[in-house]
Structure formats: C-alpha cells, structure tokens
N, C-alpha and C. Protein backbone atom coordinates (compact mmCIF):
# COMPACT_ATOMS: atom_id res chain seq x y z
N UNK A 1 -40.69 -110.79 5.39
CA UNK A 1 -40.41 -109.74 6.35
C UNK A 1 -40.14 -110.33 7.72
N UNK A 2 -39.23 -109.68 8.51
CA UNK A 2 -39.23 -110.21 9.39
C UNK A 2 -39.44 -109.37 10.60
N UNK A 3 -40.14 -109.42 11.76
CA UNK A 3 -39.99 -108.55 12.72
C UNK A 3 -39.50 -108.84 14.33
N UNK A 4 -38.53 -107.66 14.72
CA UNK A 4 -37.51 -107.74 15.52
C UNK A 4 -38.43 -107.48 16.80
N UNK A 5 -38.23 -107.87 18.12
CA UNK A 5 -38.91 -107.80 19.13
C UNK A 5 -37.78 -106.74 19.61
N UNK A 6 -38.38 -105.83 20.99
CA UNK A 6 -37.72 -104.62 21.10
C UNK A 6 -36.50 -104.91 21.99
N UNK A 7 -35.63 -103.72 22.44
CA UNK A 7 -34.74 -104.26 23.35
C UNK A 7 -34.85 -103.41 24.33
N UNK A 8 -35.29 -104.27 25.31
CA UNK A 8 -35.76 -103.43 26.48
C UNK A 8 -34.83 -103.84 27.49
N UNK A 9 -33.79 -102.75 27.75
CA UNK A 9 -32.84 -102.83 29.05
C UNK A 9 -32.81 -101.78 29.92
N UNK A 10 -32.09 -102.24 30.91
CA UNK A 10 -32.00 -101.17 31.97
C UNK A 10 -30.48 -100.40 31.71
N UNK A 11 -30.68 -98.56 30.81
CA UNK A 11 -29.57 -98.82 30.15
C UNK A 11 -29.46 -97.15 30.94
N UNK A 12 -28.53 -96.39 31.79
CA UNK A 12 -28.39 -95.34 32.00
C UNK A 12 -26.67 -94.90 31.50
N UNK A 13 -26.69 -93.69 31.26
CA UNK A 13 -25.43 -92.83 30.93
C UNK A 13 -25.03 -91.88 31.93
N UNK A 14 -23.51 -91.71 32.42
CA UNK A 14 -23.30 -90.84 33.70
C UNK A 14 -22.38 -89.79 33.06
N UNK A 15 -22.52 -88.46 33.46
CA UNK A 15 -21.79 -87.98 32.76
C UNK A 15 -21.25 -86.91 33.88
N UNK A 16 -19.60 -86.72 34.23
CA UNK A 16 -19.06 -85.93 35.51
C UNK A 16 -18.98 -84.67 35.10
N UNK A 17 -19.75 -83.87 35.88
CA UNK A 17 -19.38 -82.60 36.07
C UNK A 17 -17.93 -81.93 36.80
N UNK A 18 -17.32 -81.39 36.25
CA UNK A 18 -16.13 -80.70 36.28
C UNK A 18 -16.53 -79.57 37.22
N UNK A 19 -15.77 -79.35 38.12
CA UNK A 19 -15.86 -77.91 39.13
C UNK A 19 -15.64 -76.68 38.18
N UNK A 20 -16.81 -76.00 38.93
CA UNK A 20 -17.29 -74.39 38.27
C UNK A 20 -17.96 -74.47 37.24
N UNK A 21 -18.64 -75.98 36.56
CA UNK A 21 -19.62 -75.61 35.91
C UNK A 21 -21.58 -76.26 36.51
N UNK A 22 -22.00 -75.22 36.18
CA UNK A 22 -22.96 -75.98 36.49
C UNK A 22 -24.19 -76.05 35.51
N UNK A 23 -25.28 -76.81 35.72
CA UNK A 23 -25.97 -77.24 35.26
C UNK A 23 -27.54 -77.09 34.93
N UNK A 24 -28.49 -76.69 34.76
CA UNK A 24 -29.56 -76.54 35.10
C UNK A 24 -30.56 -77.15 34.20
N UNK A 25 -31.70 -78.02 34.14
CA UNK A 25 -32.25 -78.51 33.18
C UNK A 25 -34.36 -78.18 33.63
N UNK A 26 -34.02 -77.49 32.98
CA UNK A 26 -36.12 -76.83 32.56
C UNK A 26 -36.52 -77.86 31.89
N UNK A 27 -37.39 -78.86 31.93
CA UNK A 27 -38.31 -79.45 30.93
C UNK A 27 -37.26 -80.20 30.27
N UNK A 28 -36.75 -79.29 28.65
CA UNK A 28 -35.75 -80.02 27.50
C UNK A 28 -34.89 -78.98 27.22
N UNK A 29 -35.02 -77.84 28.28
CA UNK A 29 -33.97 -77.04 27.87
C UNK A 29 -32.76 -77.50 28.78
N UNK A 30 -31.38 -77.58 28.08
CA UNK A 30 -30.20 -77.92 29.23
C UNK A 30 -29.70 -76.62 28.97
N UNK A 31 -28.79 -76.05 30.02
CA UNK A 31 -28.20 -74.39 30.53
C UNK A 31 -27.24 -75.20 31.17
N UNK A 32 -26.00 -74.45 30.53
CA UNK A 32 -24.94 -74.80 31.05
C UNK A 32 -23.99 -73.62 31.37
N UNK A 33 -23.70 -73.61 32.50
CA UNK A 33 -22.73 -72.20 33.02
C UNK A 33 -21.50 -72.71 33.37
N UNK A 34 -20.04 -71.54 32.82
CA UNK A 34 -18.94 -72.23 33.12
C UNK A 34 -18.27 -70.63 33.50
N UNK A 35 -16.72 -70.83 33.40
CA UNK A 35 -16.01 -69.69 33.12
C UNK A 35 -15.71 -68.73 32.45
N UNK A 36 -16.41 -69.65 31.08
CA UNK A 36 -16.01 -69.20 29.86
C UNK A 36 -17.66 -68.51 29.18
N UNK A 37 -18.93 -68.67 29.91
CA UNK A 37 -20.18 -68.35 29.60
C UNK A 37 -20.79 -69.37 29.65
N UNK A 38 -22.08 -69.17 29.13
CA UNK A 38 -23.09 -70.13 29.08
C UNK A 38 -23.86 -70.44 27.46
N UNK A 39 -23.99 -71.68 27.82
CA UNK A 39 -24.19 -72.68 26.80
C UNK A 39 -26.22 -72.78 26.97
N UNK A 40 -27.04 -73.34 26.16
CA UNK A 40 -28.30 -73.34 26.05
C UNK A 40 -28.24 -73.94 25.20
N UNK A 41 -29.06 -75.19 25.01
CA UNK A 41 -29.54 -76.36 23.90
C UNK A 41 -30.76 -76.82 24.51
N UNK A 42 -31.95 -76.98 23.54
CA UNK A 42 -33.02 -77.82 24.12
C UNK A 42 -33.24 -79.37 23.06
N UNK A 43 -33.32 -80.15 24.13
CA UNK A 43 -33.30 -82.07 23.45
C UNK A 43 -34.12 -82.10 23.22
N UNK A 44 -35.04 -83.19 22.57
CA UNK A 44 -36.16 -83.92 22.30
C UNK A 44 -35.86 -85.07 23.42
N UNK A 45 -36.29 -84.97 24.64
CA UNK A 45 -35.73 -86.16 25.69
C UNK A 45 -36.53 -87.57 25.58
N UNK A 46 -37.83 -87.14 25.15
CA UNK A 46 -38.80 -88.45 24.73
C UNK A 46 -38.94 -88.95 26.58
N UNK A 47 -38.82 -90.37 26.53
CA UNK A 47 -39.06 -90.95 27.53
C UNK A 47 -37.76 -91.02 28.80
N UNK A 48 -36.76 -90.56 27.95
CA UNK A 48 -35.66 -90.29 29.02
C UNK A 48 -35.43 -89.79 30.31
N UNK A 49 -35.10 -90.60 31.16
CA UNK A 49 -34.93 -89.68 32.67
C UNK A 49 -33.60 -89.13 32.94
N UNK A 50 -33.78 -87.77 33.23
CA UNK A 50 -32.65 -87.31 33.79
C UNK A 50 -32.42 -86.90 35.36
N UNK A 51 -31.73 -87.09 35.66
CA UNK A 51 -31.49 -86.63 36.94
C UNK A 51 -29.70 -86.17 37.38
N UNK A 52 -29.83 -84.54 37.64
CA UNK A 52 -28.62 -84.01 37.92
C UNK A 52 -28.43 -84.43 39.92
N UNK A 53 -27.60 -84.96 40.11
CA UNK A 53 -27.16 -84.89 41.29
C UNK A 53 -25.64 -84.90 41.34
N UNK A 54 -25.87 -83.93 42.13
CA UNK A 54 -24.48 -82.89 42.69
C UNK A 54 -23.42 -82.90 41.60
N UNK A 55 -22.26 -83.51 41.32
CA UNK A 55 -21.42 -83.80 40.36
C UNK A 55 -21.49 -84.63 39.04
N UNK A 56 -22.72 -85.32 39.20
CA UNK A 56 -23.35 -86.42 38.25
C UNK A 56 -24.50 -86.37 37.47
N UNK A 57 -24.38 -86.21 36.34
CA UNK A 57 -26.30 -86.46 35.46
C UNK A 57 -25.91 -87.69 34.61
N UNK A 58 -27.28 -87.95 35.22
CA UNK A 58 -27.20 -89.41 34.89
C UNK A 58 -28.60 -89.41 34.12
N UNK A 59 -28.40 -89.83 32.27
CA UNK A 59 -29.62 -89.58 31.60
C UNK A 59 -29.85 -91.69 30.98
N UNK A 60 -30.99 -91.54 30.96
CA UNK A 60 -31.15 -93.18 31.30
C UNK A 60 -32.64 -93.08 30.86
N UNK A 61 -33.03 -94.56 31.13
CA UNK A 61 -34.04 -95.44 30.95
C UNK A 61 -34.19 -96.59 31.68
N UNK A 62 -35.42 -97.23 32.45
CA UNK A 62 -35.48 -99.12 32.89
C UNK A 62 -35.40 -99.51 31.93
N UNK A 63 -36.33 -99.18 31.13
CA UNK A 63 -36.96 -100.02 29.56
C UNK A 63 -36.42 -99.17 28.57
N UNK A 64 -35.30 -99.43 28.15
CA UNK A 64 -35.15 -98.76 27.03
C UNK A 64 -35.24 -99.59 25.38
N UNK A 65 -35.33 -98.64 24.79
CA UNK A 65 -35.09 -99.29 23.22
C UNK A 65 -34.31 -98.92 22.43
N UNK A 66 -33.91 -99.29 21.45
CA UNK A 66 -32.97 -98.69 20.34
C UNK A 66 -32.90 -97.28 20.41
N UNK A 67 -34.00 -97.11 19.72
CA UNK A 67 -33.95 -95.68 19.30
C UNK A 67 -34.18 -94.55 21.01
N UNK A 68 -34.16 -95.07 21.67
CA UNK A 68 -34.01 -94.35 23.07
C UNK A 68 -32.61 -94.34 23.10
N UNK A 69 -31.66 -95.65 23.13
CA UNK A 69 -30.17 -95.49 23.30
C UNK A 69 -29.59 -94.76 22.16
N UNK A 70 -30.05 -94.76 21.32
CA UNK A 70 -29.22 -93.73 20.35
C UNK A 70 -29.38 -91.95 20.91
N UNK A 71 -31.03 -91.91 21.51
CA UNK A 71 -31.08 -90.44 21.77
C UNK A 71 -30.31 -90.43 22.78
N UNK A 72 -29.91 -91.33 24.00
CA UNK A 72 -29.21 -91.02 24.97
C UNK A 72 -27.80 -90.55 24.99
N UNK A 73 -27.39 -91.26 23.76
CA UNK A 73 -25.73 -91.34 23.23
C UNK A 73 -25.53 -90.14 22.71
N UNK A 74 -26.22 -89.57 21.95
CA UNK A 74 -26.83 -88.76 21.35
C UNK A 74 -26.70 -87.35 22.30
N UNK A 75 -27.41 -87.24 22.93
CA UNK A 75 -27.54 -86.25 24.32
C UNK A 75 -26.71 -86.23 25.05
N UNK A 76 -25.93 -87.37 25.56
CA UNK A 76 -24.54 -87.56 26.28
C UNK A 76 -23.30 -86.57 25.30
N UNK A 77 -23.22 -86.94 23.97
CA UNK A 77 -22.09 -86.57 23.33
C UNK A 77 -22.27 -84.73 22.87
N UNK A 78 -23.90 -84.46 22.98
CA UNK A 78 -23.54 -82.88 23.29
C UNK A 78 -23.67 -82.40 24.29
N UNK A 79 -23.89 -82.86 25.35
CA UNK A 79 -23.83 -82.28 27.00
C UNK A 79 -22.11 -82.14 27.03
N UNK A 80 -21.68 -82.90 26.33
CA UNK A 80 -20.16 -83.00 26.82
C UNK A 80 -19.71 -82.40 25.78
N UNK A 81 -19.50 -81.28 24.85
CA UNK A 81 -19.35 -80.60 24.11
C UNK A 81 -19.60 -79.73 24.90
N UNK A 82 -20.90 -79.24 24.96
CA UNK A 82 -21.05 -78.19 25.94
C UNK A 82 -20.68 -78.03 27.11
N UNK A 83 -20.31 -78.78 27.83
CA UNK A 83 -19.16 -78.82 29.06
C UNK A 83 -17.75 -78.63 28.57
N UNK A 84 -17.57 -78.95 27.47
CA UNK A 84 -15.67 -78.36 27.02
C UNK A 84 -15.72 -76.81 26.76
N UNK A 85 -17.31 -76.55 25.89
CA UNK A 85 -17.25 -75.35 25.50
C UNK A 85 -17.06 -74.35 26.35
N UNK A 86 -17.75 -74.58 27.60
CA UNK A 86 -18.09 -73.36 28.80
C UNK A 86 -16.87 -73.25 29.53
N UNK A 87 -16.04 -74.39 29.30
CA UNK A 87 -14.77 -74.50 30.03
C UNK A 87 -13.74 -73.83 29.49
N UNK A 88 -14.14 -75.00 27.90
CA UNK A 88 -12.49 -73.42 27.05
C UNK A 88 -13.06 -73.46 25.86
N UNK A 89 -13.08 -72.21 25.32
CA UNK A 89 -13.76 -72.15 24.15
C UNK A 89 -13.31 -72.57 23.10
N UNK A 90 -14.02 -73.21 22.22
CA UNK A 90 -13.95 -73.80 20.87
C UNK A 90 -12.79 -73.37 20.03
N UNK A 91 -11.82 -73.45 19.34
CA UNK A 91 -11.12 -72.01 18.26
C UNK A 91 -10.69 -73.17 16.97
N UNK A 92 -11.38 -72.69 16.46
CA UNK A 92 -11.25 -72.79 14.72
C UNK A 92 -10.35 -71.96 13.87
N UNK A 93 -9.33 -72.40 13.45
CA UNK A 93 -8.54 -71.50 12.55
C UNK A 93 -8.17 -71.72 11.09
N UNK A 94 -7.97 -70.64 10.48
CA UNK A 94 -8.28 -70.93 8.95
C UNK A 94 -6.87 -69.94 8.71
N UNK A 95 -6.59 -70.38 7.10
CA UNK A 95 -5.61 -69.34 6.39
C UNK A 95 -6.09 -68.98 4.73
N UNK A 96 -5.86 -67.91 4.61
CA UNK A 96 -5.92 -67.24 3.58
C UNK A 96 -4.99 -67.48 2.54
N UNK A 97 -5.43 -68.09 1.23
CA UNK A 97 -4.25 -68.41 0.69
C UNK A 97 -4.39 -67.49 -0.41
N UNK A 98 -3.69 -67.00 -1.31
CA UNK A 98 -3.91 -66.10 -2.30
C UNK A 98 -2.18 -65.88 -3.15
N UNK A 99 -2.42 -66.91 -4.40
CA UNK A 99 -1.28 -66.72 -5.08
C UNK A 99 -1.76 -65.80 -6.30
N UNK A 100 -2.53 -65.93 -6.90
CA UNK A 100 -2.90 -65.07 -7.89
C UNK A 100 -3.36 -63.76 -7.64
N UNK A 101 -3.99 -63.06 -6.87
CA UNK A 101 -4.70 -61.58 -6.34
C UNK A 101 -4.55 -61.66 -5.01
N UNK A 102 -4.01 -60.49 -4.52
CA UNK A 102 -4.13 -60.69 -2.96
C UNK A 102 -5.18 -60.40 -2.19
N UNK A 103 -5.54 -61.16 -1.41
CA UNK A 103 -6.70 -61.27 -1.19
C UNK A 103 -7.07 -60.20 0.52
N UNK A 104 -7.87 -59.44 0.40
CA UNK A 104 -8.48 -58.85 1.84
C UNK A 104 -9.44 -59.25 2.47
N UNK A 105 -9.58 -59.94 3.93
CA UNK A 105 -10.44 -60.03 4.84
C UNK A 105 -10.92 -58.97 5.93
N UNK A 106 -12.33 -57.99 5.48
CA UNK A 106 -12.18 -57.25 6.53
C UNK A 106 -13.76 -57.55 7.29
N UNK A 107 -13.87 -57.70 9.31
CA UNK A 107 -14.64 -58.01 9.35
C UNK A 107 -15.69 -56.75 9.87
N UNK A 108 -17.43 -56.44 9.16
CA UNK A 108 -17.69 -55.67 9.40
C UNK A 108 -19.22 -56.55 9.75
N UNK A 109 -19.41 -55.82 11.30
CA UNK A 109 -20.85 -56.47 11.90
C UNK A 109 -20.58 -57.83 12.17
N UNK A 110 -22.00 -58.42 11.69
CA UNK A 110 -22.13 -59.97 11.48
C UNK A 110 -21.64 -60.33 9.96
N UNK A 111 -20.78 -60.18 9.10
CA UNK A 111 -20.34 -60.48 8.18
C UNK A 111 -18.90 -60.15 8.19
N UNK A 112 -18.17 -61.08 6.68
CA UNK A 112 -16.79 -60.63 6.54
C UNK A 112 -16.98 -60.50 5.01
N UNK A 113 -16.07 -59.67 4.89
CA UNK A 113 -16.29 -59.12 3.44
C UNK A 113 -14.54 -59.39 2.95
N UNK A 114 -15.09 -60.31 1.84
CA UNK A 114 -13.40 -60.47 0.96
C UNK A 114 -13.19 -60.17 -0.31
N UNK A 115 -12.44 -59.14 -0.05
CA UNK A 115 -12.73 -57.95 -1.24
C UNK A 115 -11.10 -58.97 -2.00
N UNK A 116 -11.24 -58.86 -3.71
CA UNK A 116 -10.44 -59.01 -4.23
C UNK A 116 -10.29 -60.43 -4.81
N UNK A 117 -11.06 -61.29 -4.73
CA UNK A 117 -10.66 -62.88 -4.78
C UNK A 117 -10.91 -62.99 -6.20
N UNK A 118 -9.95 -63.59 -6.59
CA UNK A 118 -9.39 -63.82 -8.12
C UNK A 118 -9.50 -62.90 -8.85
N UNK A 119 -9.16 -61.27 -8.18
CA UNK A 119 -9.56 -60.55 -9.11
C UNK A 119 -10.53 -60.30 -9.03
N UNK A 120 -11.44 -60.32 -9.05
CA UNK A 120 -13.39 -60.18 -8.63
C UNK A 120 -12.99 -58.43 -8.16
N UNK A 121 -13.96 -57.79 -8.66
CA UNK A 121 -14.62 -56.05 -8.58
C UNK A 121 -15.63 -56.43 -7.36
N UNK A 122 -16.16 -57.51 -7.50
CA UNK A 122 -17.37 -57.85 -6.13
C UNK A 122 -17.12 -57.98 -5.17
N UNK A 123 -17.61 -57.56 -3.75
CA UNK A 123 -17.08 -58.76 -2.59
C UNK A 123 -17.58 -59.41 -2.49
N UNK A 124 -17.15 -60.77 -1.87
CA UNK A 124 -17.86 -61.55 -1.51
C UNK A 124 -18.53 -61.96 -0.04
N UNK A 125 -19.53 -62.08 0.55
CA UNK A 125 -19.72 -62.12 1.57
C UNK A 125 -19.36 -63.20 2.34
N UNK A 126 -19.57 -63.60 3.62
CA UNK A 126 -19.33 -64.45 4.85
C UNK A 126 -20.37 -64.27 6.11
N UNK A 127 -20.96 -65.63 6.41
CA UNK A 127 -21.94 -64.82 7.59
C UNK A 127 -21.43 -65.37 8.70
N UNK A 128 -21.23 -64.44 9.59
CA UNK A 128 -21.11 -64.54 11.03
C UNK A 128 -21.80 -64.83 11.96
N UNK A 129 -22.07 -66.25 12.24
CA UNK A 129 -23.39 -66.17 13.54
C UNK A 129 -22.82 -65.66 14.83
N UNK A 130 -24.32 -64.89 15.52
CA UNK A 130 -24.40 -64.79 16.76
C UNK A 130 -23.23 -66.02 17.61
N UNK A 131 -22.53 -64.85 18.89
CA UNK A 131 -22.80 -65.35 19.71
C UNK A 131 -20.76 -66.29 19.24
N UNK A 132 -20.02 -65.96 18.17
CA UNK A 132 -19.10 -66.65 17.08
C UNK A 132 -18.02 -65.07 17.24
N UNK A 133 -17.05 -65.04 18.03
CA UNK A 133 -16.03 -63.97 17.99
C UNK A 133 -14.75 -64.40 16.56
N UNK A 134 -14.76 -63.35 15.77
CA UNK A 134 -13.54 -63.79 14.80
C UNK A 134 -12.81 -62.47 14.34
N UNK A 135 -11.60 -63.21 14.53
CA UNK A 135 -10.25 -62.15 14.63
C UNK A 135 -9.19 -62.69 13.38
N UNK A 136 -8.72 -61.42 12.52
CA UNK A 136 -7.89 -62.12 11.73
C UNK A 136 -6.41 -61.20 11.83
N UNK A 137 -5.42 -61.94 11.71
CA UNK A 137 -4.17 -61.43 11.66
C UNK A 137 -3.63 -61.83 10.05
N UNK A 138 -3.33 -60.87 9.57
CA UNK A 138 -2.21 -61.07 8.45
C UNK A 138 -3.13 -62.62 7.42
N UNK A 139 -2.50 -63.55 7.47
CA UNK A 139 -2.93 -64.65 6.84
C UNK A 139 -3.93 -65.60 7.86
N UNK A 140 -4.16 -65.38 8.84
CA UNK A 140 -5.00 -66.47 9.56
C UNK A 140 -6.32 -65.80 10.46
N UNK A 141 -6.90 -66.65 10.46
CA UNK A 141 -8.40 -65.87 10.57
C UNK A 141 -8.98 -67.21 12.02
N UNK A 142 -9.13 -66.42 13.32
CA UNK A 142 -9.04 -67.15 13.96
C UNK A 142 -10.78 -67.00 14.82
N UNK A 143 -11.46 -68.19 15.01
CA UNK A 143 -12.76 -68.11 15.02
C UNK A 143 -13.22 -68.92 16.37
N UNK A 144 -13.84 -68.17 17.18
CA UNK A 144 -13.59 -69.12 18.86
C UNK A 144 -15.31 -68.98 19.41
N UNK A 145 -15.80 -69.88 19.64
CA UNK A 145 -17.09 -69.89 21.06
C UNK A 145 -17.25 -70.78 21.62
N UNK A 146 -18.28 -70.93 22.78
CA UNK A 146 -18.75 -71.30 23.14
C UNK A 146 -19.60 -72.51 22.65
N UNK A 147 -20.10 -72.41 21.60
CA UNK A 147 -20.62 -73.68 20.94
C UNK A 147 -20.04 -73.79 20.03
N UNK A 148 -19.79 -75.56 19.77
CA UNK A 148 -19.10 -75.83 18.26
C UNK A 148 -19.54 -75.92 17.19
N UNK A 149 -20.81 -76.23 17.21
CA UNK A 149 -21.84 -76.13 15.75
C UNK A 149 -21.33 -74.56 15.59
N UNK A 150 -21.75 -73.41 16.06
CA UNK A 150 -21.85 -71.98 15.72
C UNK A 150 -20.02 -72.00 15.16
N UNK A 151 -19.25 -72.39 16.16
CA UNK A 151 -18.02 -72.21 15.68
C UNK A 151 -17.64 -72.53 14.35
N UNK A 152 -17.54 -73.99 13.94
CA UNK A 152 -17.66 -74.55 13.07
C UNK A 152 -18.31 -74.05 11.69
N UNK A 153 -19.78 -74.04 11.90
CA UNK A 153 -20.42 -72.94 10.91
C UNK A 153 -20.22 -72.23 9.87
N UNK A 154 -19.48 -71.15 11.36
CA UNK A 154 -18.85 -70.05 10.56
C UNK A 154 -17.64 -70.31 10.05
N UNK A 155 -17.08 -71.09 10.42
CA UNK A 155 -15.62 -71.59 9.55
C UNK A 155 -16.21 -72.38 8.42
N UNK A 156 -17.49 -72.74 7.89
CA UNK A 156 -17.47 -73.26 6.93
C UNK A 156 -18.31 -72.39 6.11
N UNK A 157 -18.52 -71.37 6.66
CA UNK A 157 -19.40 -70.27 5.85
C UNK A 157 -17.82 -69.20 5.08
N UNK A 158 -16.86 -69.37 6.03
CA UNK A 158 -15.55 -68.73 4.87
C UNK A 158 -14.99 -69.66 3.58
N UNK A 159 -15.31 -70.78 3.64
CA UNK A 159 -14.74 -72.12 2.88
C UNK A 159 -15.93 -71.74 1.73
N UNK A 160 -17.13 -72.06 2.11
CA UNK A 160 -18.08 -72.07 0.68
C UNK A 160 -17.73 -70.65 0.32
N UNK A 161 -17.64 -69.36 0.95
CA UNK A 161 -17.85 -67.88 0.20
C UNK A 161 -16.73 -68.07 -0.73
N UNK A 162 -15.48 -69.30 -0.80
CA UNK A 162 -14.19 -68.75 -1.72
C UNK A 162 -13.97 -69.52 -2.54
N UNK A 163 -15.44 -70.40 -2.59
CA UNK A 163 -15.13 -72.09 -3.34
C UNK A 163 -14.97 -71.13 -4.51
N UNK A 164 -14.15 -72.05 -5.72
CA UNK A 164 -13.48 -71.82 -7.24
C UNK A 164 -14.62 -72.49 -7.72
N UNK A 165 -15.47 -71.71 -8.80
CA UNK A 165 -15.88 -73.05 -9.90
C UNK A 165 -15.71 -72.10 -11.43
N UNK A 166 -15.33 -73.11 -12.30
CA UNK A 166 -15.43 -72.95 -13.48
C UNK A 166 -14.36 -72.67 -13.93
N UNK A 167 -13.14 -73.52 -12.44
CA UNK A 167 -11.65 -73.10 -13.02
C UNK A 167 -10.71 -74.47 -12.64
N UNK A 168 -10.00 -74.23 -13.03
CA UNK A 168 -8.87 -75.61 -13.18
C UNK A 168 -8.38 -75.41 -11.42
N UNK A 169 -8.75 -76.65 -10.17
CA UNK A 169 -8.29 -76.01 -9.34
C UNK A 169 -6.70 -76.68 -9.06
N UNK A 170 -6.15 -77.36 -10.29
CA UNK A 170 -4.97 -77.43 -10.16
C UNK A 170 -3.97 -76.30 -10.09
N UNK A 171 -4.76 -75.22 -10.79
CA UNK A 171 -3.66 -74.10 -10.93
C UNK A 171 -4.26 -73.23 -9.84
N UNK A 172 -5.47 -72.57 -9.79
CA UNK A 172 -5.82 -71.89 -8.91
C UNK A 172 -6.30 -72.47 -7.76
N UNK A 173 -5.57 -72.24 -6.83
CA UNK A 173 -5.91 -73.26 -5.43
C UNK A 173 -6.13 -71.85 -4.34
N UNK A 174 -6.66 -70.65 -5.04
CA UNK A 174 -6.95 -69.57 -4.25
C UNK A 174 -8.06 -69.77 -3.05
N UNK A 175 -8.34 -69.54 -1.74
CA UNK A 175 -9.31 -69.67 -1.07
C UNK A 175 -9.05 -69.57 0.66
N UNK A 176 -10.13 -69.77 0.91
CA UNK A 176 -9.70 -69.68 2.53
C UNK A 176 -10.08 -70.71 3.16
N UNK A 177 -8.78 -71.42 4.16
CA UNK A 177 -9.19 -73.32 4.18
C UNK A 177 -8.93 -73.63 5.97
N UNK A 178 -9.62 -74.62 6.45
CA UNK A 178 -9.29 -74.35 7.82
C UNK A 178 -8.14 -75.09 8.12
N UNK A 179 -7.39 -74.92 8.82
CA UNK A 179 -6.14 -75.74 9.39
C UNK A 179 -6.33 -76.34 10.49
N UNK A 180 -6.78 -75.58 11.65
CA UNK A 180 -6.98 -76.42 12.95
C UNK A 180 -8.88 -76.43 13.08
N UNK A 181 -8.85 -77.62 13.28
CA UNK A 181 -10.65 -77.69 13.81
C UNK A 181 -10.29 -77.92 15.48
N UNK A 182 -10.89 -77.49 16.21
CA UNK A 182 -10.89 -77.22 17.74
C UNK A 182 -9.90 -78.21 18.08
N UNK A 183 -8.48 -77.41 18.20
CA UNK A 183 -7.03 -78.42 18.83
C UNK A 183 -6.54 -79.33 17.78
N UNK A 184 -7.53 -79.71 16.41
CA UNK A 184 -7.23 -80.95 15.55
C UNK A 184 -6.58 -80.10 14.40
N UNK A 185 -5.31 -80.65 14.03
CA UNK A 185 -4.67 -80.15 12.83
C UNK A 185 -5.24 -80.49 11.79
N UNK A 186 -5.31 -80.02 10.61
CA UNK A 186 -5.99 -80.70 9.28
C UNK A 186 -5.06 -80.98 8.05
C-alpha cells in the first residue's frame, strides 16, 4: 500500500459577475437574481471560503486538498450555470415522431399526457417539475427554465415515458427524442 501525502495549495477560483445579476450567499445557500428570475441551490462548501466582492466571487482555499479542489470546480461550474440560467433561460427541445399511430401530446397541470403511442388505449404519463414551462407546437415540444437539471429532467422524463420495449426498434422507431439540448444540436 502506498500512502499519498496531501496537496496543500493556495488554490482560489474567480468567477465574473455579469451586470443585472446579482448574488447573495446565506451560510450554503447561493440566490441568484437575474432578468430572467431567480435561481436557489445550497453547496456542501466544507472548508471553502467564499467571498462575493462587487463583480467577483472568488471561492478558494490557503490549504487546499484534492477533494476541496474538486468541490471548488465543482461549485464554480454550477454558479455559472446558474448565471446563464437567470440571464437566458435554458430551452430544451424535443420532436414527436410517430410513423405507425399518431401520436397526441396534451399538457395538463404538472404532467403531459400521450394519448395514442403505438396504438396503446392507455396514456401514458410525463412529469413536469416545478418551476419547468413546456409548450408544444404541432411536432415539437419545447421545454425552457431557469435551471438546467429541472430543464433537462423533464426532457428526459418525455424520452423514458415513450421508450419501446419488447419490439424490434429497427422498425418501430416511434417516440419522443430531444434535438436541441440548451443551443446544442443532437
């Protein structure tokens, strides 16, 4: 066995605040306010220091260690998610494909109900989280917030409700699939 001695550096992360959003940090809760609404996540910060000044948070350590720089990297890469989010919201888009039965998306409450898939007498459900606006036109079903986990989510909560099993999906390639993940074509 062998054992590694720690790595203790002086290691901080800066991260720029963009005009009109701002910032507020309680304890481990971070609040983030923009144009577009507000964002809320709470970290596990551990030994991490943060400090917001004016245009700059700068989340760091003197002595840091591994597993401190990973939480920092870590915390850096969703502060800055949540700064795109509040700025412009997330939008996930999907299409409805349906060669065999035509397929209906209608959305009611916190759910979407897709009446008709392969034929099916059942509907099938879809859950909608809080807080996750979704609009569908004709073939595309378009899904936008503020946070991208919630966004995301729910675009993958329409993907499992239409998965095929127990069929050849060479022939039946019926389902609902996303095309764009936030700006990214698929």
């Amino acid at each position: 066995m062998h054992f590694f001695t720690k790595m203790k550096k002086f290691l901080y992360q800066e991260i720029k605040i963009p005009e009109g959003v701002q910032i507020t940090i309680e304890g481990n809760l971070f609040s983030i306010k923009g144009p577009e609404g507000e964002n809320k996540r709470e970290f596990k910060i551990g030994k991490l220091n943060i400090e917001n000044k004016g245009n700059i948070l700068k989340i760091g350590n003197d002595k840091s260690t591994k597993s401190e720089k990973k939480l920092m990297n870590s915390i850096r890469a969703h502060v800055r998610n949540m700064i795109k989010g509040v700025q412009k919201k997330f939008e996930y888009k999907l299409k409805i494909c349906s060669s065999h039965f035509p397929m209906t998306v209608k959305i009611e409450g916190n759910q979407a109900l897709i009446k008709n898939f392969l034929g099916e007498k059942v509907d099938r459900h879809s859950v909608i989280l809080p807080g996750v606006n979704v609009k569908v036109e004709k073939e595309i079903i378009t899904i936008t917030s503020v946070e991208k986990e919630l966004a995301g989510q729910t675009a993958a909560n329409f993907e499992t409700a239409t998965k095929i099993r127990n069929r050849d999906r060479r022939i039946f390639q019926d389902g609902i699939y996303i095309i764009n993940k936030a700006g990214k074509e698929m």
